[in-house]
N, C-alpha and C. Protein backbone atom coordinates (compact mmCIF):
# COMPACT_ATOMS: atom_id res chain seq x y z
N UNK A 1 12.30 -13.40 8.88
CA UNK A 1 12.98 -12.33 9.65
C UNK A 1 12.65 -10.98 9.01
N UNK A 2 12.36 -9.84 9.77
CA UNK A 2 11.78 -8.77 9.61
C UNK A 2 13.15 -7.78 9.48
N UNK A 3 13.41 -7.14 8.12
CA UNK A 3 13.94 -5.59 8.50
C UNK A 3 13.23 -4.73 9.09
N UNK A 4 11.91 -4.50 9.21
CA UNK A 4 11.80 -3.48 9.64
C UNK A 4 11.08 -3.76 11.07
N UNK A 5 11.87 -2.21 12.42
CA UNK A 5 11.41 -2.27 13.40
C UNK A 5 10.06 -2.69 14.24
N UNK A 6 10.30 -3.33 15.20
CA UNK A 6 8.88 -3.57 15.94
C UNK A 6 7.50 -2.03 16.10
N UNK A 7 8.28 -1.38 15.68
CA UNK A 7 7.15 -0.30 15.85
C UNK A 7 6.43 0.17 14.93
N UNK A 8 7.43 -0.20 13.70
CA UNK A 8 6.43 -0.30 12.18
C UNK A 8 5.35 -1.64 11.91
N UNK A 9 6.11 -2.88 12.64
CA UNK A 9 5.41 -3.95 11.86
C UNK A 9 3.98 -3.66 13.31
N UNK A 10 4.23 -2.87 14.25
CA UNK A 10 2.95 -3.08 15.15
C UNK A 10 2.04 -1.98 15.11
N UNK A 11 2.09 -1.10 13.84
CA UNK A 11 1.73 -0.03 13.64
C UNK A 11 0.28 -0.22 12.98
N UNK A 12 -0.75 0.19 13.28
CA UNK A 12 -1.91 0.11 12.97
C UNK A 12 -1.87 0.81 11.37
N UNK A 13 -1.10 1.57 10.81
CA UNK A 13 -1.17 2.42 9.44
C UNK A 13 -0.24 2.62 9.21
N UNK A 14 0.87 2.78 7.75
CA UNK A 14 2.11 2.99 7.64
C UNK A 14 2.10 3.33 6.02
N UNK A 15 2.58 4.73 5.74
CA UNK A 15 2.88 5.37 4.64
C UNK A 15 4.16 5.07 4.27
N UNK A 16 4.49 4.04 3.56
CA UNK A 16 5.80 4.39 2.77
C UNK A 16 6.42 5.21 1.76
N UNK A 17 7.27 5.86 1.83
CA UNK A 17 7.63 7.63 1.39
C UNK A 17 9.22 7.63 0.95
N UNK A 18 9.00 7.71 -0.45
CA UNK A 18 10.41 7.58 -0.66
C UNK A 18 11.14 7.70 -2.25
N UNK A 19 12.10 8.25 -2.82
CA UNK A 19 12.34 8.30 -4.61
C UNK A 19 11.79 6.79 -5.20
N UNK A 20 12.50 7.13 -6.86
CA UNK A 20 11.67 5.54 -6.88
C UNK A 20 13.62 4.71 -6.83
N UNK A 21 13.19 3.87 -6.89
CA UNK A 21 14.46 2.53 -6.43
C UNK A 21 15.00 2.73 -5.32
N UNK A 22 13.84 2.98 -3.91
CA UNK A 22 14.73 3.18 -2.90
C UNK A 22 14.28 2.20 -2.36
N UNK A 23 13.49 0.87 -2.70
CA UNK A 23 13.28 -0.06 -2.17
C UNK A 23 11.59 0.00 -1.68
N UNK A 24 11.09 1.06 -1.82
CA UNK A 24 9.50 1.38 -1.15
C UNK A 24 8.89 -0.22 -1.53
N UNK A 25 8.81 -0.47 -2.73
CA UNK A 25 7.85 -1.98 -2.93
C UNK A 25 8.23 -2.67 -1.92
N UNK A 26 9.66 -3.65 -2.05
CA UNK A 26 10.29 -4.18 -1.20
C UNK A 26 9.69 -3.98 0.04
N UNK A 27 9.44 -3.18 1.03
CA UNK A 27 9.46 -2.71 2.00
C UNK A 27 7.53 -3.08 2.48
N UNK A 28 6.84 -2.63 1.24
CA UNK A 28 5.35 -2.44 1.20
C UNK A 28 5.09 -3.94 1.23
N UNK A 29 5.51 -5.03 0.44
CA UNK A 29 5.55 -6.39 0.29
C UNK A 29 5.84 -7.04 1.84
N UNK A 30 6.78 -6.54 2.18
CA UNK A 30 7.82 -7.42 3.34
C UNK A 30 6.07 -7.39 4.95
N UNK A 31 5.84 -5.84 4.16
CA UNK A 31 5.03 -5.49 5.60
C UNK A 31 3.79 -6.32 5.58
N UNK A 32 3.44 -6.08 4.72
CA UNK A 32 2.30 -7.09 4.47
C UNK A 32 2.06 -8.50 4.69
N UNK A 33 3.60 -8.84 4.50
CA UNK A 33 3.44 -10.44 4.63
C UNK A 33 3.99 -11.09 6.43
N UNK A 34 4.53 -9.89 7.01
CA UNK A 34 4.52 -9.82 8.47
C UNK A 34 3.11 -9.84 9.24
N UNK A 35 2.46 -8.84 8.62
CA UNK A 35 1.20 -8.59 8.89
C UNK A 35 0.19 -9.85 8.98
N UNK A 36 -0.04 -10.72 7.40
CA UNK A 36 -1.16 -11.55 7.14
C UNK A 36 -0.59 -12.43 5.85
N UNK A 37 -1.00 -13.55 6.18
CA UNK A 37 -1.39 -14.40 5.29
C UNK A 37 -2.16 -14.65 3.71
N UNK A 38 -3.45 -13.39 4.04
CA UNK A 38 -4.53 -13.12 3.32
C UNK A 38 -4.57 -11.57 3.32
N UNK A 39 -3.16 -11.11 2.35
CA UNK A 39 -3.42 -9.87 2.32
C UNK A 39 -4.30 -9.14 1.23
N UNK A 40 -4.76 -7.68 1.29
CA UNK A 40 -5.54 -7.51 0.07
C UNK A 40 -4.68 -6.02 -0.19
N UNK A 41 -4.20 -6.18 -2.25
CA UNK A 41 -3.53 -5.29 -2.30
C UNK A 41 -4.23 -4.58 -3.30
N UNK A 42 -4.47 -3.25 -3.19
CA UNK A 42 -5.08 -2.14 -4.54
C UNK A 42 -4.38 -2.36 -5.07
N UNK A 43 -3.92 -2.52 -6.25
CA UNK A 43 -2.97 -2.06 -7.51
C UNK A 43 -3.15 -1.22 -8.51
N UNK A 44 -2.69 0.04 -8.05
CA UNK A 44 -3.05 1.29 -9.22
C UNK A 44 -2.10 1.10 -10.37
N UNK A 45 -1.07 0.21 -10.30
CA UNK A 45 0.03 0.82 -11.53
C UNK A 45 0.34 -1.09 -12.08
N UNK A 46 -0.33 -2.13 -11.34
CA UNK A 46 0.60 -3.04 -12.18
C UNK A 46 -0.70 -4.39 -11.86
N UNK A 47 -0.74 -4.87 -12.76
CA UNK A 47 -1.29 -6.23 -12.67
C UNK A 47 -1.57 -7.05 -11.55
N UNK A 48 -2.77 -7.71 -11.23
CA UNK A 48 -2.72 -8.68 -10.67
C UNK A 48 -1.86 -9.95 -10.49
N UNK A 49 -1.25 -10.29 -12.01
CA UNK A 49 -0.83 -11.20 -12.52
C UNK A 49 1.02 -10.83 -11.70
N UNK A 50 0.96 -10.05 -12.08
CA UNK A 50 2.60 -8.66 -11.83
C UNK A 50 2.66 -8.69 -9.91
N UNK A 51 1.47 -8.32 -9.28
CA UNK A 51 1.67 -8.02 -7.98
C UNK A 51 1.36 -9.79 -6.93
N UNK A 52 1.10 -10.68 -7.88
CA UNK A 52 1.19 -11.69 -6.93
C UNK A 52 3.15 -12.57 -7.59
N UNK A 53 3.00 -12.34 -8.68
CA UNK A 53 4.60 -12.86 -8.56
C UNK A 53 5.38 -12.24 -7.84
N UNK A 54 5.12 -10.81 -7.92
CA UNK A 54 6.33 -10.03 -7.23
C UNK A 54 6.12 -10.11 -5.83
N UNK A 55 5.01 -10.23 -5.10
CA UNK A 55 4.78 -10.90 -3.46
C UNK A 55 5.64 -11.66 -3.22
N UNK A 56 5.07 -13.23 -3.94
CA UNK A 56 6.04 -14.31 -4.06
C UNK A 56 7.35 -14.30 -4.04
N UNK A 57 8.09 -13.58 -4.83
CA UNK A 57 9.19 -13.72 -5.07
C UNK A 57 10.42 -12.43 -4.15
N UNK A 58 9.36 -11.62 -3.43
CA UNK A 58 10.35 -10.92 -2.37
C UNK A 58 9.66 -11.18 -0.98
N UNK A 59 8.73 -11.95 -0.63
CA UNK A 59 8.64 -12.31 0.59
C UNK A 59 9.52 -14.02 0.90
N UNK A 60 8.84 -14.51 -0.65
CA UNK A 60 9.23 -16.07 -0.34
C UNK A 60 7.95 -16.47 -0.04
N UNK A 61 6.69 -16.14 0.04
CA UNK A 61 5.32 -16.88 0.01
C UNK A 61 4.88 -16.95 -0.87
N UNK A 62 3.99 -17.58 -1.17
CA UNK A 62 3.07 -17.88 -2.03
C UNK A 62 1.55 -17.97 -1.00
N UNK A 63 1.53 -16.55 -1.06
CA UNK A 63 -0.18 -16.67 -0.07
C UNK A 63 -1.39 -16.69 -0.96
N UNK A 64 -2.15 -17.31 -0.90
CA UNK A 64 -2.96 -18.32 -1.98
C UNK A 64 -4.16 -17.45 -1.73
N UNK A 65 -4.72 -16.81 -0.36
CA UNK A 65 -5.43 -15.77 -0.25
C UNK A 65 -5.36 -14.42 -0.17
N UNK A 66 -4.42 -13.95 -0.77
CA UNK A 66 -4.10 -12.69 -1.79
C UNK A 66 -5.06 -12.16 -2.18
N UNK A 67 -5.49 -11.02 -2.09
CA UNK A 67 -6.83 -10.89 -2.79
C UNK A 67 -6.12 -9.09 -3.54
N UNK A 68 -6.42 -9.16 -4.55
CA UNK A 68 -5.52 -8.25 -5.77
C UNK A 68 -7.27 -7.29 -6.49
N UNK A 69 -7.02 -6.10 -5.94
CA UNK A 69 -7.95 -5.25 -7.00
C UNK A 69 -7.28 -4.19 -7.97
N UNK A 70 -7.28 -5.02 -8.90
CA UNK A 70 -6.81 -4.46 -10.20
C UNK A 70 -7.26 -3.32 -11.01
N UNK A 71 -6.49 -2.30 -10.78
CA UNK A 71 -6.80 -0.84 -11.52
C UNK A 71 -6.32 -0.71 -12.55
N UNK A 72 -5.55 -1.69 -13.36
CA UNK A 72 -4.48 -1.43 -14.43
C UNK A 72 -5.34 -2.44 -15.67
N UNK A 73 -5.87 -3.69 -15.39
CA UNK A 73 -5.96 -4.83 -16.41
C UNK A 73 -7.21 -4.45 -17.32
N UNK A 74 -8.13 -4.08 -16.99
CA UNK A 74 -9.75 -3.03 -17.43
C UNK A 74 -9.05 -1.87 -18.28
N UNK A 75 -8.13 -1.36 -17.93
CA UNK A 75 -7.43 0.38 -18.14
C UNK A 75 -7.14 -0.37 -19.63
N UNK A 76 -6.22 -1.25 -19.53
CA UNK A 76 -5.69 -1.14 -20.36
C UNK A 76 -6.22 -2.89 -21.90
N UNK A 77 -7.89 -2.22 -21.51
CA UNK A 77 -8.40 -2.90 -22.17
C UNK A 77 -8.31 -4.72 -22.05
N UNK A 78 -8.28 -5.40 -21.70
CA UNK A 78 -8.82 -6.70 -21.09
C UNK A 78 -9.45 -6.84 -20.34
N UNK A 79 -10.93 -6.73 -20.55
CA UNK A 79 -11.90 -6.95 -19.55
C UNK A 79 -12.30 -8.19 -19.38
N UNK A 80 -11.97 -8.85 -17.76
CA UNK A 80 -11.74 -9.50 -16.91
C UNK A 80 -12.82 -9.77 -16.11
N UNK A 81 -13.65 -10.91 -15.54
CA UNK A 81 -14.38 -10.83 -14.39
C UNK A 81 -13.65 -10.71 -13.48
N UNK A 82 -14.53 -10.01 -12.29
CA UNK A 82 -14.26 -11.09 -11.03
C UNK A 82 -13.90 -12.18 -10.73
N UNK A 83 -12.93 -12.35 -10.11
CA UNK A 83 -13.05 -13.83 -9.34
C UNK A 83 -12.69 -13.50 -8.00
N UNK A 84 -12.88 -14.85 -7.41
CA UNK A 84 -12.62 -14.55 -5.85
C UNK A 84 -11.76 -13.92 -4.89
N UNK A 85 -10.42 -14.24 -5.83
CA UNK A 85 -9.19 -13.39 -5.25
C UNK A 85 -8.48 -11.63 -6.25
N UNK A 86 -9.49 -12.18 -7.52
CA UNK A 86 -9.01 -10.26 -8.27
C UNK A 86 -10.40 -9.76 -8.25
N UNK A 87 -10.47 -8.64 -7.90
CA UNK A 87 -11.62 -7.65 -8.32
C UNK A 87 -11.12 -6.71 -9.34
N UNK A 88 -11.71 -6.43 -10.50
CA UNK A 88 -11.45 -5.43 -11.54
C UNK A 88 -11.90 -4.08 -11.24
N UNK A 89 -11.06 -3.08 -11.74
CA UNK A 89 -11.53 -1.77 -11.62
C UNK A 89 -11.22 -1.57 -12.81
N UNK A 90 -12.22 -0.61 -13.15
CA UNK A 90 -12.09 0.34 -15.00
C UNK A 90 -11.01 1.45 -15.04
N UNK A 91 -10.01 1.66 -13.92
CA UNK A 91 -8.83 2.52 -14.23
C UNK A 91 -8.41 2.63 -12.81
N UNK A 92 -7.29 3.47 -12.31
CA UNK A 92 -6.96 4.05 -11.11
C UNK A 92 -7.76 5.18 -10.46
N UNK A 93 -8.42 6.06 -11.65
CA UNK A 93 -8.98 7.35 -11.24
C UNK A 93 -10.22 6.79 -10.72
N UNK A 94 -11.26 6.23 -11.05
CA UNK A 94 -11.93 5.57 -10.32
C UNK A 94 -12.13 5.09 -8.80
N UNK A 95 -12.08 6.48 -7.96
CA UNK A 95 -12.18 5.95 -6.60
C UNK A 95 -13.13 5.15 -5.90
N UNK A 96 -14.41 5.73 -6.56
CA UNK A 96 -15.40 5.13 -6.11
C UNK A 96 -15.82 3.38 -6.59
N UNK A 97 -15.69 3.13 -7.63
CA UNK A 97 -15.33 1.94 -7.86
C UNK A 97 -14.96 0.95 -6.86
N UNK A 98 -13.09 1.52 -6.70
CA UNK A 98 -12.13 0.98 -6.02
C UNK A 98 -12.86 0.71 -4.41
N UNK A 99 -13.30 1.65 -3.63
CA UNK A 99 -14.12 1.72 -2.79
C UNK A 99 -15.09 0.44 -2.37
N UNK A 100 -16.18 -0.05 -3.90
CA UNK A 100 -17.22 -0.82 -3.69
C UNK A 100 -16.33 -2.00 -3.95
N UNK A 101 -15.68 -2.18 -4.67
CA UNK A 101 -14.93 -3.75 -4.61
C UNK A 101 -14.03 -3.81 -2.84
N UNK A 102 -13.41 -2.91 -3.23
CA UNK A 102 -12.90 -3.06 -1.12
C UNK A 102 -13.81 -3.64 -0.33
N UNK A 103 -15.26 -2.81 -0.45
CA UNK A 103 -16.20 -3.10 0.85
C UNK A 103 -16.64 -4.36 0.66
N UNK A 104 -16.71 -4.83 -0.98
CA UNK A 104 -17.19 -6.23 -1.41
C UNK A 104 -15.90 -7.48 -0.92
N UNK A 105 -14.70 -7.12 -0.64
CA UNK A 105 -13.80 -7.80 0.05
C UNK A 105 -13.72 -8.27 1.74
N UNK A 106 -14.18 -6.74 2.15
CA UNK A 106 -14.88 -6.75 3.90
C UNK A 106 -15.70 -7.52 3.83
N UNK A 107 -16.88 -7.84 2.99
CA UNK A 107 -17.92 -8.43 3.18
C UNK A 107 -17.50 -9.85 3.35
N UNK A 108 -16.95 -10.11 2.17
CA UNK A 108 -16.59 -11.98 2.04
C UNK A 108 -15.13 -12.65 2.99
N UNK A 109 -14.84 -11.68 3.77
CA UNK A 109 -13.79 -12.00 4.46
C UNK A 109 -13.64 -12.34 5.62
N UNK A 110 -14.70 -12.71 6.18
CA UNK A 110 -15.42 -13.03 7.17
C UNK A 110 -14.31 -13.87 8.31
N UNK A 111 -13.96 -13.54 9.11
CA UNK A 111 -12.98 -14.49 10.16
C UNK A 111 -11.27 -13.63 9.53
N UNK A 112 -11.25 -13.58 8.33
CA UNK A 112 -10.05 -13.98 7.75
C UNK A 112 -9.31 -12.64 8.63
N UNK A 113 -7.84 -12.93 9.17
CA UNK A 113 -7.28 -12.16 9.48
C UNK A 113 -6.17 -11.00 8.73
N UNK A 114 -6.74 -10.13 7.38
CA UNK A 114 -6.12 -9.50 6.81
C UNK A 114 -5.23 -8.16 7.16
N UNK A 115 -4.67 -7.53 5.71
CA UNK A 115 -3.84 -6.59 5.99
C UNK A 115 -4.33 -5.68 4.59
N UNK A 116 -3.88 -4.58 4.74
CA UNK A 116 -4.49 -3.54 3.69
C UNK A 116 -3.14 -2.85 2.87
N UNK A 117 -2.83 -2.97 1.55
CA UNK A 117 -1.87 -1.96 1.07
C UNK A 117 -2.42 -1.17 -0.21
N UNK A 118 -1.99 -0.51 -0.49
CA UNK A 118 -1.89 0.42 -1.52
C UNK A 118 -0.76 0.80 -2.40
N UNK A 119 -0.91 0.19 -3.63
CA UNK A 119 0.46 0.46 -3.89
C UNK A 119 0.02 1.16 -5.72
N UNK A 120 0.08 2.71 -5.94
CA UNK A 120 0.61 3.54 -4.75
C UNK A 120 -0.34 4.59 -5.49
N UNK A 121 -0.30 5.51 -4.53
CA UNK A 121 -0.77 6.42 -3.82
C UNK A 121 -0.53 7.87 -5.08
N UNK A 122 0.53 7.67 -5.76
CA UNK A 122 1.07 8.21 -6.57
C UNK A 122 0.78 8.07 -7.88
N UNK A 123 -0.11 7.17 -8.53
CA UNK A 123 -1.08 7.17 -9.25
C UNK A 123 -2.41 7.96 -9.27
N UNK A 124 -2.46 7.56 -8.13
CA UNK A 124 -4.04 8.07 -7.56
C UNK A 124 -3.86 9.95 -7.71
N UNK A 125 -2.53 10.05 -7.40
CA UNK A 125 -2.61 11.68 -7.68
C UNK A 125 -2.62 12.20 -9.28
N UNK A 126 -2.41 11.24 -9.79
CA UNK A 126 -2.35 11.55 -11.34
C UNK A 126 -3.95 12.09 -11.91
N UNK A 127 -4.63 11.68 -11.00
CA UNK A 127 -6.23 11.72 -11.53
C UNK A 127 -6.68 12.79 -10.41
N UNK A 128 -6.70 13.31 -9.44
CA UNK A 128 -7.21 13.85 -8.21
C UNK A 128 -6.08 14.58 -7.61
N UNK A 129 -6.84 15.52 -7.23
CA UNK A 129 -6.10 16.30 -6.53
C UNK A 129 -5.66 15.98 -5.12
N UNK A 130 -4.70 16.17 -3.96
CA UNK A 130 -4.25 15.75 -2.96
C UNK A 130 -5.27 15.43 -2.17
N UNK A 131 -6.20 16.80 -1.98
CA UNK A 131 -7.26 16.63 -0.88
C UNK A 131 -8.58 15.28 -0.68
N UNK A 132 -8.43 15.50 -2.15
CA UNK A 132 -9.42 14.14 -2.75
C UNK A 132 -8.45 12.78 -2.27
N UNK A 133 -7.43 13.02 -2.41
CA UNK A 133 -6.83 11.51 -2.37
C UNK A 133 -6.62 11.39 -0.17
N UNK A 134 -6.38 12.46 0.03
CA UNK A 134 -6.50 12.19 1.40
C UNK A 134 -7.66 11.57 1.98
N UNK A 135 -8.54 12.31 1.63
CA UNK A 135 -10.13 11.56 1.78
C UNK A 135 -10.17 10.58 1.93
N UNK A 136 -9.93 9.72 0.66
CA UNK A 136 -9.96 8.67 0.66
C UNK A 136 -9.21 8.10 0.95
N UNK A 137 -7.51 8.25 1.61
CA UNK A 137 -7.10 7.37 2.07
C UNK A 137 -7.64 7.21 3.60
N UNK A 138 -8.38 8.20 4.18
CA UNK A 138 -8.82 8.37 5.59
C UNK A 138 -10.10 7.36 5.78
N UNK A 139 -10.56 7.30 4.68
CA UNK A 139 -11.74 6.14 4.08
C UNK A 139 -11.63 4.92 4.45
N UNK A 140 -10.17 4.86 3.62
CA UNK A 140 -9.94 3.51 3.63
C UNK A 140 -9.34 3.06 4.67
N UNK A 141 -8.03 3.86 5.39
CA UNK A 141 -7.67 3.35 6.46
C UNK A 141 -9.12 2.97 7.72
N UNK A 142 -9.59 4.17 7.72
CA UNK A 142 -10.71 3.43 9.02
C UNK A 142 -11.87 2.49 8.64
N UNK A 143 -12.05 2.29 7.16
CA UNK A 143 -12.64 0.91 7.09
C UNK A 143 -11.74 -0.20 7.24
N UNK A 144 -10.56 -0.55 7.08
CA UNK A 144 -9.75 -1.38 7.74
C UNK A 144 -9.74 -1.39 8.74
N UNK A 145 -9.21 0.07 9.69
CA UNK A 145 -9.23 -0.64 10.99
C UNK A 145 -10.01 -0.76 11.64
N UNK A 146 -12.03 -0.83 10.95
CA UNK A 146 -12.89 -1.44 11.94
C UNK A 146 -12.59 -2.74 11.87
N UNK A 147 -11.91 -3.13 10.93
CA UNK A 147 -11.86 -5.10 10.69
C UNK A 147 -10.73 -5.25 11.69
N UNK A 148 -9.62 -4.30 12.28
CA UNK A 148 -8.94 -4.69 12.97
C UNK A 148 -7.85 -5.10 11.76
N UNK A 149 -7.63 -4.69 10.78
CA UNK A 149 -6.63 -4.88 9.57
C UNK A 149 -5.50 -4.00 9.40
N UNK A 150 -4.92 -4.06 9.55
CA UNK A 150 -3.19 -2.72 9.14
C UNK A 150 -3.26 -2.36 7.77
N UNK A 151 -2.43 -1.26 7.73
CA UNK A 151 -2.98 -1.18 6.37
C UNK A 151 -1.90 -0.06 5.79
N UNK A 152 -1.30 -0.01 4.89
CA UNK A 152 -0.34 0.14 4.56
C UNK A 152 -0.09 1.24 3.06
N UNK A 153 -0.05 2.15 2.26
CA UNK A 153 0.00 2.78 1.21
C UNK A 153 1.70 3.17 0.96
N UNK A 154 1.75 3.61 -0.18
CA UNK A 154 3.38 3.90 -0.36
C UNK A 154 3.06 4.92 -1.61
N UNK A 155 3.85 5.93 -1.37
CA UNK A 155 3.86 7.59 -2.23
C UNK A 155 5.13 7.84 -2.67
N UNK A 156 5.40 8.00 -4.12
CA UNK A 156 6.53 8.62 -4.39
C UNK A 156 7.26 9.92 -4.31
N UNK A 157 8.22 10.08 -2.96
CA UNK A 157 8.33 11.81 -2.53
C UNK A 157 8.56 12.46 -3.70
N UNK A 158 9.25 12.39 -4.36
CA UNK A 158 10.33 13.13 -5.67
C UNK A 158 8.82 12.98 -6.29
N UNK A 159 8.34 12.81 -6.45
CA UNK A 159 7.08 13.22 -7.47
C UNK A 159 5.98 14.15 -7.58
N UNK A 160 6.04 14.50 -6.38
CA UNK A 160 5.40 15.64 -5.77
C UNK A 160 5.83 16.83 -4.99
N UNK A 161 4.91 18.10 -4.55
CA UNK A 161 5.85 18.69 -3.41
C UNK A 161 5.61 17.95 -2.47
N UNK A 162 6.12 18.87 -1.64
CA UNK A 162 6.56 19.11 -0.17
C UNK A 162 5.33 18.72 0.96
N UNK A 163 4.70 20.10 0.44
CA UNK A 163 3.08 20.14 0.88
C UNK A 163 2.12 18.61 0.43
N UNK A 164 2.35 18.24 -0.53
CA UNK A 164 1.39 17.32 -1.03
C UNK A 164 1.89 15.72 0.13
N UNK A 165 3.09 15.82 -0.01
CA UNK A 165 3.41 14.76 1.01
C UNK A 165 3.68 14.81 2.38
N UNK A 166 3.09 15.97 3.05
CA UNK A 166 2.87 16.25 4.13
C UNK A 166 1.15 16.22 4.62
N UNK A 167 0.55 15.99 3.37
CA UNK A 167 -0.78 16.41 3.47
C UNK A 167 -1.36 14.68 3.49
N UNK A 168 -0.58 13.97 2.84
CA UNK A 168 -0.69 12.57 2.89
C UNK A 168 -0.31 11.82 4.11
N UNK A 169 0.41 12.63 4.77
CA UNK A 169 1.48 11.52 6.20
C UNK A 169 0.02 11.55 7.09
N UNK A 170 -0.89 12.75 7.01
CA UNK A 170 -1.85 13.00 8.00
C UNK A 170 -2.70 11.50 8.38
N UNK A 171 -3.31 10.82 7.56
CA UNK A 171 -4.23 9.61 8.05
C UNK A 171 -3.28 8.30 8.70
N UNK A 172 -1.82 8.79 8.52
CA UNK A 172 -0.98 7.32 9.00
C UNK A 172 -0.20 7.56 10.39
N UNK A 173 -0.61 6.41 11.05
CA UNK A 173 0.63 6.33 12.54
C UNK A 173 2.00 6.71 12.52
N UNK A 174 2.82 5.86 11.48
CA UNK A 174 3.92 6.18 11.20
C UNK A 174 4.08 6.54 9.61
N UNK A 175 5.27 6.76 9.35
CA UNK A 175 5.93 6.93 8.30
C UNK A 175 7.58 6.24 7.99
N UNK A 176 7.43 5.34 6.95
CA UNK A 176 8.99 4.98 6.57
C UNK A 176 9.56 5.72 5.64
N UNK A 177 10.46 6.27 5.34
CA UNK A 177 10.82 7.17 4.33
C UNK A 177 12.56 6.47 3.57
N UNK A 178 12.17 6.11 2.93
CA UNK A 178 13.32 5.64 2.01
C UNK A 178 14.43 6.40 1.15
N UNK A 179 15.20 5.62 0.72
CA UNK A 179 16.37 6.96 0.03
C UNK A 179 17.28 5.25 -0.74
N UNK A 180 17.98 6.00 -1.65
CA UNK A 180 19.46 5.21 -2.27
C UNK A 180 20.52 6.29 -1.66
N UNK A 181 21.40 5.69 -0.81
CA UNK A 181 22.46 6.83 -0.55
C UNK A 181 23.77 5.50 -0.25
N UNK A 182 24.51 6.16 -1.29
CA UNK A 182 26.13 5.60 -1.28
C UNK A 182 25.96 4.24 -1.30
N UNK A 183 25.23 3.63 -2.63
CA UNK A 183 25.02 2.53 -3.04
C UNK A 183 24.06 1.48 -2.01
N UNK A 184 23.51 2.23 -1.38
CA UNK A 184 22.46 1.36 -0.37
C UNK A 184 20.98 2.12 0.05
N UNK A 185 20.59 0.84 -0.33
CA UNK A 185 19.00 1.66 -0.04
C UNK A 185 18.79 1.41 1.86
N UNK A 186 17.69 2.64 2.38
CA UNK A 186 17.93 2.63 3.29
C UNK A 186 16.62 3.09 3.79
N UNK A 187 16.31 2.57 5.21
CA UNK A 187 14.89 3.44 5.73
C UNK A 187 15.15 4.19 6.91
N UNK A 188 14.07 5.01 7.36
CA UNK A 188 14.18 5.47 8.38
C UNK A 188 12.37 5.86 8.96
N UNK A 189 12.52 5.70 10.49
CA UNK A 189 10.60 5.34 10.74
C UNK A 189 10.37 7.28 11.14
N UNK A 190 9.91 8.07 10.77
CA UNK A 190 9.04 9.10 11.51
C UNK A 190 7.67 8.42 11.94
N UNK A 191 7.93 8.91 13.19
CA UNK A 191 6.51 9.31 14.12
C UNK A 191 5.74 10.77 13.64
N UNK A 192 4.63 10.62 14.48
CA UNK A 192 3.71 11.94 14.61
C UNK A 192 4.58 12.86 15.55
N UNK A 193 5.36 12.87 16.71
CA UNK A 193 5.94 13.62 17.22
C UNK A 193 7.42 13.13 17.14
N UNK A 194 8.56 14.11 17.67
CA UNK A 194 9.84 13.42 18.11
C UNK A 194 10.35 13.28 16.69
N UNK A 195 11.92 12.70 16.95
CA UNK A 195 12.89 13.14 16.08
C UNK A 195 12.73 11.54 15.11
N UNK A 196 13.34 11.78 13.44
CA UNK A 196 13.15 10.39 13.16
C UNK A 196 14.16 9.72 13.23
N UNK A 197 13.46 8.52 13.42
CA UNK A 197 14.88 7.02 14.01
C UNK A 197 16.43 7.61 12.96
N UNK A 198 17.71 6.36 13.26
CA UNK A 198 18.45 6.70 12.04
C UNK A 198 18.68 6.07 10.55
N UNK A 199 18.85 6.30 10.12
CA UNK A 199 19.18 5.31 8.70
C UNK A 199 19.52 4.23 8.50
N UNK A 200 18.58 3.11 8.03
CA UNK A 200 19.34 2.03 8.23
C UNK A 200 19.35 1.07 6.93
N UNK A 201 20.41 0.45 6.56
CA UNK A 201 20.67 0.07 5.50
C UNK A 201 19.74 -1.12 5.16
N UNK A 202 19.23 -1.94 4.08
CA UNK A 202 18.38 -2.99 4.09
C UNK A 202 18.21 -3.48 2.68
């Protein structure tokens, strides 16, 4: 069973936007596993090892074709091959890297019906400036959706301005925007036009 609305989970792109403990993972996890079976997740800030337990353990799957490109395990010195389901990257700042293991994922994925996340987006600004990171999320979203893949990133608002996370909503359909208010975390969907939905507890 899905918290979130039919118009997010049928959304071709979806920025999750929100402080931190307002549930954004939660939310980035849930979508993904609505989405696909065989999802493939960047990980700028946490382990391979870290982002398939934590799948597991807030969807309730265990999806065995997970495919995890690791920006953190290289960074922080354990160099790792390849294998079929982790691709290694030598840090987060490394876009281009991140890039050739993606396309090396398109390649071998042949039939498989995936989903795309990013988690998060807010790393990636630690190394690059906004414009750079827009780029590339515009990159990445439309190499997904030639596969016909959804695809999903999540940005921490409070970490940035205003401008910087307005400059990010640009490559996505929708937007979920999260909050903790009066002991409950909560979402709410913006569109590209029109007013956003209301708050809803989850």
């Amino acid at each position: 069973m899905s918290l979130l609305p039919d118009a997010v989970v049928s959304a071709d792109s979806v920025l999750i936007s929100g402080p931190p403990m307002s549930g954004k993972y939660d939310l980035f996890n849930q979508l993904l596993d609505q989405w696909s079976t065989a999802p493939v997740v960047v990980s700028t800030g946490r382990t391979a090892e870290k982002i398939r337990t934590d799948h597991a353990q807030i969807t309730g799957t265990d999806d065995a074709d997970l495919v995890v490109i690791d920006c953190v395990t290289h960074q922080q010195g354990d160099k790792r091959d390849d294998t079929a389901t982790t691709k290694y990257v030598s840090g987060p700042g490394d876009l281009t890297e991140i890039g050739i293991k993606f396309t090396d994922v398109v390649e071998s994925s042949s039939g498989l019906a995936r989903a795309v996340g990013i988690y998060s987006l807010s790393e990636l600004l630690m190394y690059w400036d906004p414009e750079r990171i827009y780029q590339f999320t515009r990159v990445m979203t439309s190499q997904s959706s030639g596969q016909d893949w959804p695809f999903v990133a999540t940005v921490g608002s409070t970490a940035h301005d205003e401008q910087v996370i307005h400059t990010l909503h640009e490559p996505f359909e929708l937007v979920v925007e999260t909050r903790f208010e009066d002991d409950d975390r909560q979402f709410r969907v913006r569109g590209r036009l029109g007013q956003p939905s209301e708050w809803t507890v989850f």
